[in-house]
N, C-alpha and C. Protein backbone atom coordinates (compact mmCIF):
# COMPACT_ATOMS: atom_id res chain seq x y z
N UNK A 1 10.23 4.44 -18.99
CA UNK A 1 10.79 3.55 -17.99
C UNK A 1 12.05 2.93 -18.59
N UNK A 2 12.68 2.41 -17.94
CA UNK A 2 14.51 2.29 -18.56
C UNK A 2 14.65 0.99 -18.36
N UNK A 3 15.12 0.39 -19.69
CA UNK A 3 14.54 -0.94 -20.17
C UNK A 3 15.40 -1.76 -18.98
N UNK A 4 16.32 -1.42 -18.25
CA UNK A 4 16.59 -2.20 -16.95
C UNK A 4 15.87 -2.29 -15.78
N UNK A 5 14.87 -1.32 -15.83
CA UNK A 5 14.13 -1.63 -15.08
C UNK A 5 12.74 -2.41 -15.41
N UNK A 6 12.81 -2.11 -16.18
CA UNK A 6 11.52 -3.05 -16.44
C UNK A 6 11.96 -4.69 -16.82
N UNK A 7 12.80 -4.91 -17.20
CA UNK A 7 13.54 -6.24 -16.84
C UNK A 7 13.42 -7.07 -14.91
N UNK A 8 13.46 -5.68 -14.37
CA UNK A 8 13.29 -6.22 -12.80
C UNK A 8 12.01 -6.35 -12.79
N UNK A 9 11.34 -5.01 -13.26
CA UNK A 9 9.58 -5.04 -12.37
C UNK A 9 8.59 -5.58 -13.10
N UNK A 10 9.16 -5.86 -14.46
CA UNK A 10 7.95 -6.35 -15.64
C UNK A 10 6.88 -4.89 -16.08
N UNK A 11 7.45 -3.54 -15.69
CA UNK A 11 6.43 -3.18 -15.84
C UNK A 11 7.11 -1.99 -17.26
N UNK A 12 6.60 -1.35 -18.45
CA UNK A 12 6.61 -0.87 -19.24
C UNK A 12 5.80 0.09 -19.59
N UNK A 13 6.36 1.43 -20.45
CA UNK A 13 5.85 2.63 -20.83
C UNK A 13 4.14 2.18 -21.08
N UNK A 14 3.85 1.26 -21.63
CA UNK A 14 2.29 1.26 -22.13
C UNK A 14 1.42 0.77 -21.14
N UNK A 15 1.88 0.07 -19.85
CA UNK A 15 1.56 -0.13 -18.82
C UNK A 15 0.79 1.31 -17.71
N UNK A 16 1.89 2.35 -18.06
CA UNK A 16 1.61 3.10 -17.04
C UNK A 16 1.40 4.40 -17.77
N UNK A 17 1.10 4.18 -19.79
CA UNK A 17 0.41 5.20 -20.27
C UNK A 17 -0.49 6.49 -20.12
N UNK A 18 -1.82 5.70 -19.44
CA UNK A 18 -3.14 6.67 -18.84
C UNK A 18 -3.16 6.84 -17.32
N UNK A 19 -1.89 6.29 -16.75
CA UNK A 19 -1.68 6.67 -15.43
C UNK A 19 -1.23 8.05 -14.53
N UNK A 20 -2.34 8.35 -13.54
CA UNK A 20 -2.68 9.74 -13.24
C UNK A 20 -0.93 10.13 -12.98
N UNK A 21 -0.90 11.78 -13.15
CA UNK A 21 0.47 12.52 -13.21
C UNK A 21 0.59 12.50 -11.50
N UNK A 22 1.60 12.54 -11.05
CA UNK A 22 2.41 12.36 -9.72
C UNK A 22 1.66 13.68 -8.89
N UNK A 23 2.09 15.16 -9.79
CA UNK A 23 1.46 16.19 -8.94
C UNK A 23 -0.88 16.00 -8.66
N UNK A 24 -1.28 15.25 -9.61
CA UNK A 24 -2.28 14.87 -9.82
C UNK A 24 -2.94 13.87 -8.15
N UNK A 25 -2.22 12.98 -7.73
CA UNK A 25 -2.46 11.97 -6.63
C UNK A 25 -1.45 12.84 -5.50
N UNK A 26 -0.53 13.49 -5.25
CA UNK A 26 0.18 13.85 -4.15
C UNK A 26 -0.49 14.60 -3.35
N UNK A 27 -1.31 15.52 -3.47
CA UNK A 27 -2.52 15.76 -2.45
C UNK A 27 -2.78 14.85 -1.44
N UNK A 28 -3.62 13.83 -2.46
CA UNK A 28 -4.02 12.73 -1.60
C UNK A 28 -3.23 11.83 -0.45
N UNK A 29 -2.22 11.74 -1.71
CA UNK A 29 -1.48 10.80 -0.94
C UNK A 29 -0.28 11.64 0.30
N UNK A 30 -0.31 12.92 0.34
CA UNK A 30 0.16 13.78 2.08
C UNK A 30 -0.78 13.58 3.04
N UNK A 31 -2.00 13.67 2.47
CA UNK A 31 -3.46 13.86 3.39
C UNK A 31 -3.24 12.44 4.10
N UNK A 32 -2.92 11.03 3.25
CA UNK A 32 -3.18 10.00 4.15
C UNK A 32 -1.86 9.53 4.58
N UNK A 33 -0.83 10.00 4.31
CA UNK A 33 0.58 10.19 5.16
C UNK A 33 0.92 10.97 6.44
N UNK A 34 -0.19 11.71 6.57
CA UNK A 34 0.57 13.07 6.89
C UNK A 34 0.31 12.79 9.07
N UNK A 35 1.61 12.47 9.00
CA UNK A 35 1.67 12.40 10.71
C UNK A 35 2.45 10.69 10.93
N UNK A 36 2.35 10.00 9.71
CA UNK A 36 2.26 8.70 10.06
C UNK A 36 3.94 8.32 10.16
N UNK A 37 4.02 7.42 10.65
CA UNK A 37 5.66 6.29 10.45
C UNK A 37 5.53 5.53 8.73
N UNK A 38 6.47 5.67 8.08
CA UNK A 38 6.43 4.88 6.61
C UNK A 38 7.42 4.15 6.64
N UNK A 39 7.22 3.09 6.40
CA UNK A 39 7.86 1.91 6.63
C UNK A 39 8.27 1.87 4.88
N UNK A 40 9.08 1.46 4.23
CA UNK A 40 9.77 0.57 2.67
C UNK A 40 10.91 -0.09 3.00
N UNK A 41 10.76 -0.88 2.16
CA UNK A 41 12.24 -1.94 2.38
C UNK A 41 12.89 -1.28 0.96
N UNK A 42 14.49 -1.14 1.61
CA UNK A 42 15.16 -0.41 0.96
C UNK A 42 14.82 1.24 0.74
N UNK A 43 13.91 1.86 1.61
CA UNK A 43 13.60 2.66 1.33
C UNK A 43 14.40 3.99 1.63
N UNK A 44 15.60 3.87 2.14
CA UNK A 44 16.48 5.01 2.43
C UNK A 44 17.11 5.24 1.49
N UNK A 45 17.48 4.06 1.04
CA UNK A 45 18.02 4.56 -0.90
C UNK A 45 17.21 4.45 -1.80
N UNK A 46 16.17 4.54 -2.31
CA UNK A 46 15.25 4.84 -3.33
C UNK A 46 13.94 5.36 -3.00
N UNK A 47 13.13 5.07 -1.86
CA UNK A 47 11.82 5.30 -1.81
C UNK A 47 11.73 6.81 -1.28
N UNK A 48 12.30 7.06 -0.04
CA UNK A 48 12.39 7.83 0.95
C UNK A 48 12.49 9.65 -0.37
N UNK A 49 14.42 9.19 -1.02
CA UNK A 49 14.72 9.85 -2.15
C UNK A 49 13.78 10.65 -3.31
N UNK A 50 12.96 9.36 -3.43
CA UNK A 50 11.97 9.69 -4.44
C UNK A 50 10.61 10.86 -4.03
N UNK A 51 10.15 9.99 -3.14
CA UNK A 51 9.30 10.77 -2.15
C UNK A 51 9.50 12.30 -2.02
N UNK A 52 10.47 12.60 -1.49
CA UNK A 52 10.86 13.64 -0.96
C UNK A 52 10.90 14.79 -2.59
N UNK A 53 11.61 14.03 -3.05
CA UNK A 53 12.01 14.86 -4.37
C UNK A 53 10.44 15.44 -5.09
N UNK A 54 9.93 14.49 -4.91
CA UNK A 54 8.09 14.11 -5.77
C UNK A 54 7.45 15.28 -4.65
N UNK A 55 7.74 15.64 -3.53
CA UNK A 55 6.95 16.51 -2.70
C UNK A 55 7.76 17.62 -2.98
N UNK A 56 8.45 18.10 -3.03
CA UNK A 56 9.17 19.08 -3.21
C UNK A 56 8.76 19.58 -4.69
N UNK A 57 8.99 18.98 -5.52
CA UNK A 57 8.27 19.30 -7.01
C UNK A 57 6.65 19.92 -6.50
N UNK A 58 6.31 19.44 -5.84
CA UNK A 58 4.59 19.46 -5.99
C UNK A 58 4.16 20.06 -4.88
N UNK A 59 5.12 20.40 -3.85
CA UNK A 59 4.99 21.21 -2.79
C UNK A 59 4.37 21.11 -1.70
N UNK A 60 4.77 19.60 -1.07
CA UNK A 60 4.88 19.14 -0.23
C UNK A 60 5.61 18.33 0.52
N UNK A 61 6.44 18.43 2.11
CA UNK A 61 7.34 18.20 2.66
C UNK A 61 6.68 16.28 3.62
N UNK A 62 7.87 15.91 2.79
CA UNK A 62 7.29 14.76 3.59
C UNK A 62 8.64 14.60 4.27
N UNK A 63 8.44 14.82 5.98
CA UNK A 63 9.64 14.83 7.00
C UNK A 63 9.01 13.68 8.08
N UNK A 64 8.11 12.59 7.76
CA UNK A 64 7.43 11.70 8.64
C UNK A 64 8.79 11.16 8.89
N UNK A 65 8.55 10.13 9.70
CA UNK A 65 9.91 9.30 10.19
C UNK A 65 9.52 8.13 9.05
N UNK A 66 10.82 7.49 8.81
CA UNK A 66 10.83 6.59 7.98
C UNK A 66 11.71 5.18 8.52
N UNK A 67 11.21 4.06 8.54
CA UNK A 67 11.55 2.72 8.55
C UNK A 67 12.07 2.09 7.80
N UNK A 68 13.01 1.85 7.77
CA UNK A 68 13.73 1.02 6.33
C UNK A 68 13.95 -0.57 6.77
N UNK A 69 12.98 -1.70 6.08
CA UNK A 69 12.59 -3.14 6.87
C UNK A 69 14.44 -3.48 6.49
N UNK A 70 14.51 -3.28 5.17
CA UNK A 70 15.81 -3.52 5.06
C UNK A 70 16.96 -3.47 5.43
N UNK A 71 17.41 -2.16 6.21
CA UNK A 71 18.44 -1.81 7.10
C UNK A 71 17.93 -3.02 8.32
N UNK A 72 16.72 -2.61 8.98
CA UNK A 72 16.30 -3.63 10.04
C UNK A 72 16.42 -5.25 10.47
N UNK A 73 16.12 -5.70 8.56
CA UNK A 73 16.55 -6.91 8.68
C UNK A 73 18.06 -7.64 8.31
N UNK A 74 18.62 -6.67 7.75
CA UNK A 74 20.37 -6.39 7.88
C UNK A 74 20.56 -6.93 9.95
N UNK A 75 20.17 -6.12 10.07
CA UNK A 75 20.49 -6.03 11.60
C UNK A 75 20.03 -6.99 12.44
N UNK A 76 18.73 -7.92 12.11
CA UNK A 76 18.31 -8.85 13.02
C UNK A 76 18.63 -10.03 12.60
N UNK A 77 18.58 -9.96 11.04
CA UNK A 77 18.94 -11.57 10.74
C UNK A 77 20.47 -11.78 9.95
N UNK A 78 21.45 -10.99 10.67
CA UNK A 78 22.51 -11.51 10.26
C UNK A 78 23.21 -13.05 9.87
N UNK A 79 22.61 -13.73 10.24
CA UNK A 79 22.97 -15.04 9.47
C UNK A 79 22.26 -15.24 8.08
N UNK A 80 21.36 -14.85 7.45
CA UNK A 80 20.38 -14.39 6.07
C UNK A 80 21.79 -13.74 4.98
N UNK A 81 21.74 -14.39 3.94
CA UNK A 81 22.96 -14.01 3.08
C UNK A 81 22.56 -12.58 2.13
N UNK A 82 21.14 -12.85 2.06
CA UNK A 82 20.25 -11.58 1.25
C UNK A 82 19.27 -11.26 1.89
N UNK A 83 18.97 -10.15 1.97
CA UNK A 83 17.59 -9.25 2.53
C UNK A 83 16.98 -8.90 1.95
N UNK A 84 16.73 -9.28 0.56
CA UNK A 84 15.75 -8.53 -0.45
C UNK A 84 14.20 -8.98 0.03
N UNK A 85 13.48 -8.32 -0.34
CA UNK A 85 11.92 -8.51 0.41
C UNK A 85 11.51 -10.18 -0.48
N UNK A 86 12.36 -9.97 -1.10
CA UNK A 86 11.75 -11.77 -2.17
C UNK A 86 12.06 -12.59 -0.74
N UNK A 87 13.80 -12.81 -0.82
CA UNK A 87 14.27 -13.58 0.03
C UNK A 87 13.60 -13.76 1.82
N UNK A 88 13.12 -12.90 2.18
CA UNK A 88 12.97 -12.45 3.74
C UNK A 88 11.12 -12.76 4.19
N UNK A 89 10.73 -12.75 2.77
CA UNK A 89 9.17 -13.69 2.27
C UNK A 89 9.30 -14.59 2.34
N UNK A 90 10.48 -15.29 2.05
CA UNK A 90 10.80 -17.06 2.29
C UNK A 90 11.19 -17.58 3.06
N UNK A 91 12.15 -16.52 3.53
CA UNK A 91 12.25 -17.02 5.30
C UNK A 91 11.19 -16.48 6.05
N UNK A 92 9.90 -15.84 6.11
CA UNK A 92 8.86 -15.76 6.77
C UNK A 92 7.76 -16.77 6.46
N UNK A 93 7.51 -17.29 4.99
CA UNK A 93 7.18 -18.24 4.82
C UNK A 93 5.64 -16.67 4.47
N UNK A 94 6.03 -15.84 4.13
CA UNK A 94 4.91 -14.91 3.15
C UNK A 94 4.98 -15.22 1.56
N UNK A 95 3.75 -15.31 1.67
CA UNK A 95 3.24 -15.20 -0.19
C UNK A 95 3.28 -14.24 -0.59
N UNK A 96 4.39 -13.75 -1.89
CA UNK A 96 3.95 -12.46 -2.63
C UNK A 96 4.28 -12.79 -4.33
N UNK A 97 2.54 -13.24 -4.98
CA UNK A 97 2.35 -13.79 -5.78
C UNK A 97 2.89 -12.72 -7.05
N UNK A 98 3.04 -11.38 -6.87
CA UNK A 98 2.75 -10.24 -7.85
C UNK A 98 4.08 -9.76 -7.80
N UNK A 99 5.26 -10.27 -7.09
CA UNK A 99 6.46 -8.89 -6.58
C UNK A 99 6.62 -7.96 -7.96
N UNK A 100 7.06 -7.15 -7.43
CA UNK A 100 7.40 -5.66 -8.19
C UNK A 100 5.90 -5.35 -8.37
N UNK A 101 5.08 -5.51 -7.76
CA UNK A 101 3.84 -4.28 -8.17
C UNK A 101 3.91 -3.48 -7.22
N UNK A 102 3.12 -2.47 -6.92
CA UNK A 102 3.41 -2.08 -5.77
C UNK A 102 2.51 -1.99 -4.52
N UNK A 103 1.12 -2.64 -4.86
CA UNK A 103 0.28 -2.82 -3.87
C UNK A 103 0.77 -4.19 -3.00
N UNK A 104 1.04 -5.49 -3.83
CA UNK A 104 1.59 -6.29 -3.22
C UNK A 104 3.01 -6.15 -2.62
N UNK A 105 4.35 -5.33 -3.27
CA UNK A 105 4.83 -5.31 -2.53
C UNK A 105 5.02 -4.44 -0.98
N UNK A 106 4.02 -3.78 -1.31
CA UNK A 106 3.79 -2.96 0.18
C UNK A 106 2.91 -3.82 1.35
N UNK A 107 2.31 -4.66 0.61
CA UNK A 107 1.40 -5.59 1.69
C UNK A 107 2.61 -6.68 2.23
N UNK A 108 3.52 -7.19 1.03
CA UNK A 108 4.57 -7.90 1.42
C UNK A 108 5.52 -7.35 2.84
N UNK A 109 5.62 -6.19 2.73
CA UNK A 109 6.63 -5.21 3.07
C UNK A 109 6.12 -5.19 4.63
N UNK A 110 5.05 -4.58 4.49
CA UNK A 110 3.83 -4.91 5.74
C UNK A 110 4.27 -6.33 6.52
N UNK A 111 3.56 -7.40 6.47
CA UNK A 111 4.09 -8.45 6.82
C UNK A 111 5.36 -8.75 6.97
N UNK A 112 6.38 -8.43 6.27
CA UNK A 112 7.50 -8.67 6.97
C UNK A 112 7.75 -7.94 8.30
N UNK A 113 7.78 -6.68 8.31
CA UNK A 113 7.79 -5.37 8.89
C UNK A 113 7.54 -6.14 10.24
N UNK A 114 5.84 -6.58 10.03
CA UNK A 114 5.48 -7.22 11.22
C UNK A 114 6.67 -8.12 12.03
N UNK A 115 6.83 -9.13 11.35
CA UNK A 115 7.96 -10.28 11.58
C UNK A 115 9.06 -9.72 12.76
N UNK A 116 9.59 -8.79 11.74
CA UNK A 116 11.27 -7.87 12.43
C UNK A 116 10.78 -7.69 13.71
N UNK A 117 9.66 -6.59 13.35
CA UNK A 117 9.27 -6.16 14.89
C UNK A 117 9.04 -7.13 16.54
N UNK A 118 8.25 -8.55 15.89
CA UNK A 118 8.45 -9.59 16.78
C UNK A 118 9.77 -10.35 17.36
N UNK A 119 10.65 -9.46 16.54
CA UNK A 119 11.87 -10.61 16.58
C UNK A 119 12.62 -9.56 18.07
N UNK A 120 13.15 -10.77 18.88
CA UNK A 120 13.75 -10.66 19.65
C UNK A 120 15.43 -10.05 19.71
């Protein structure tokens, strides 16, 4: 992991040591994708990218439609100076005690998601 990033996410090589190999879980994780809408914030430039690349290695096409909360909330809350999922938690008034993990920030992500969608 590239010591700038782990400066953002807190997370490090010994962290994710005995953690299963990518082609190892991608089975699974098409089987419970597979048909659905995927929502990530910021996810047209990094998640979407990654994804795709990670199925293609392992030989599977992930062409679901994709949601990016981020582009979305670019677009609804133009008066908001930042859209990062931290910032857009605080103007929702969501708790995300853990950011950069990735169960919480997908539950974060979730809840906002919700928000946009209500917004007029």
């Amino acid at each position: 992991i590239p010591e700038s990033a782990s400066e953002v996410n807190n997370i490090y090589d010994a962290d994710v040591e005995h953690a299963p190999k990518i082609q190892d879980v991608m089975p699974d994780f098409y089987k419970f994708t597979r048909g659905a809408k995927m929502v990530a914030h910021n996810g047209d430039d990094f998640d979407v990218k990654f994804l795709r690349a990670a199925g293609a290695q392992t030989g599977y096409d992930f062409n679901n439609e994709m949601l990016d909360s981020l582009k979305i909330a670019r677009n609804k809350l133009k008066k908001l100076k930042s859209h990062k999922l931290e910032n857009l938690c605080k103007y929702y008034g969501i708790v995300n005690e853990n950011a950069h993990r990735a169960t919480d920030d997908a539950v974060a992500t979730a809840k906002v998601f919700k928000k946009l969608a209500a917004e007029e």
